[in-house]
C-alpha atoms as a PDB file:
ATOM      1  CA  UNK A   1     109.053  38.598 -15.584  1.00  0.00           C
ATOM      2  CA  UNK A   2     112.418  39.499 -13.588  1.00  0.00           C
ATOM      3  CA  UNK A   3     112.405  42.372 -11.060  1.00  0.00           C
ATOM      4  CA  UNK A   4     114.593  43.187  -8.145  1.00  0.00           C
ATOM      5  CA  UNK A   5     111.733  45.018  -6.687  1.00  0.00           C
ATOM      6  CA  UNK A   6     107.625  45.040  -6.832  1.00  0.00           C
ATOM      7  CA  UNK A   7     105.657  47.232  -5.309  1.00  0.00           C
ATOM      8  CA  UNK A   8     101.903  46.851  -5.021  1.00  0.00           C
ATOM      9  CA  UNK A   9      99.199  49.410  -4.264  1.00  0.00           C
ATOM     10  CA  UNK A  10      96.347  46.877  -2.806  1.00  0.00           C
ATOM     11  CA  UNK A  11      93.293  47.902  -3.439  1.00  0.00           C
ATOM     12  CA  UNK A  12      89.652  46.357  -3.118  1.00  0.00           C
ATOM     13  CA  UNK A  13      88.851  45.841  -6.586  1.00  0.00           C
ATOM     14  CA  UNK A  14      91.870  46.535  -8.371  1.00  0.00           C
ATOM     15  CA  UNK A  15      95.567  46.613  -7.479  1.00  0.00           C
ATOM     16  CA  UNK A  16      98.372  48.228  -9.181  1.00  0.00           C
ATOM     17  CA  UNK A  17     101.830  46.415  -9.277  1.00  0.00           C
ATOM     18  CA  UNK A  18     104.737  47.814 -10.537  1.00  0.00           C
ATOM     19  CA  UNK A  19     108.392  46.360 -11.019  1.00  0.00           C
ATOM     20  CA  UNK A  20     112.050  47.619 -10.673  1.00  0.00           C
ATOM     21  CA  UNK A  21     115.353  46.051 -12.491  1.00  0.00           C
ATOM     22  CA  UNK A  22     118.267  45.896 -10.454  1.00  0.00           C
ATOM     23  CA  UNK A  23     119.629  49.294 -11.668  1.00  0.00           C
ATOM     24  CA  UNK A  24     116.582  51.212 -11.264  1.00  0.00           C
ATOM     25  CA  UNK A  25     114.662  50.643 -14.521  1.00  0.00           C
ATOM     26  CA  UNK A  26     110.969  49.504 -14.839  1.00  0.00           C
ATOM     27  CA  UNK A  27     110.271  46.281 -15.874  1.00  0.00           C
ATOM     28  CA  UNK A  28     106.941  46.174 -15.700  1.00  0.00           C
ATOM     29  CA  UNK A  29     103.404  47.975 -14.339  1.00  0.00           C
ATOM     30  CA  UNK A  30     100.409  46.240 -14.280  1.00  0.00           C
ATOM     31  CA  UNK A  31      96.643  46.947 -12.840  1.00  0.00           C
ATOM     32  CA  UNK A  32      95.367  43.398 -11.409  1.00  0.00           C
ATOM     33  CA  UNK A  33      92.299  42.406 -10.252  1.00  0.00           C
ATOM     34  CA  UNK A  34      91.759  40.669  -6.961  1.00  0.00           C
ATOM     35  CA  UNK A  35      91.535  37.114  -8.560  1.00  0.00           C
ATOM     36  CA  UNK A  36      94.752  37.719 -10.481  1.00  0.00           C
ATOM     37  CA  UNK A  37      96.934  38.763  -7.323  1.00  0.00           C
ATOM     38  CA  UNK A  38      97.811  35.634  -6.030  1.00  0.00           C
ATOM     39  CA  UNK A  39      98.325  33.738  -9.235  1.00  0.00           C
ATOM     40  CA  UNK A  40     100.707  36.503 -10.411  1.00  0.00           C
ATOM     41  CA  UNK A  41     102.994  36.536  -7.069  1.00  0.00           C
ATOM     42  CA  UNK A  42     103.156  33.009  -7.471  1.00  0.00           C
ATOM     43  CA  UNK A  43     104.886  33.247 -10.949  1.00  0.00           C
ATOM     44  CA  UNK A  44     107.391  35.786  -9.726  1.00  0.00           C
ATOM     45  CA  UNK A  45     111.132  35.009  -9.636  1.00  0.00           C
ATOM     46  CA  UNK A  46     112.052  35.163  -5.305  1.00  0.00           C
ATOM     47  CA  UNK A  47     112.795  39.001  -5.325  1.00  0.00           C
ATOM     48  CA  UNK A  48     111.926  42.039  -2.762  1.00  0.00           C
ATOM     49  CA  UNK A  49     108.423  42.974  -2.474  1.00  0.00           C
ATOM     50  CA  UNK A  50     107.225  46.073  -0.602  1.00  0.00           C
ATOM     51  CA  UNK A  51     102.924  46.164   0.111  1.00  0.00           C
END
């Protein structure tokens, strides 16, 4: 996936992570559970994350 941006609503059980193109368009929005978190930063492209 390619964002600019992510922005991530942490949460105990499940997190909500949401991504921003360059010129302001969604990429992507996705509810994650704890054990997926890490493993789906990882994959990311370097970009600007805000927590």
């Amino acid at each position: 996936m390619r964002a600019a941006t992510v922005g991530a609503n942490l949460a105990k059980a499940v997190s909500a992570v949401h991504g921003v193109e360059g010129r302001g368009q969604m990429a992507f929005r996705k509810s994650l559970k704890r054990p997926q978190v890490l493993t789906f930063f990882a994959s990311l492209k370097p970009c600007w994350s805000g927590l």
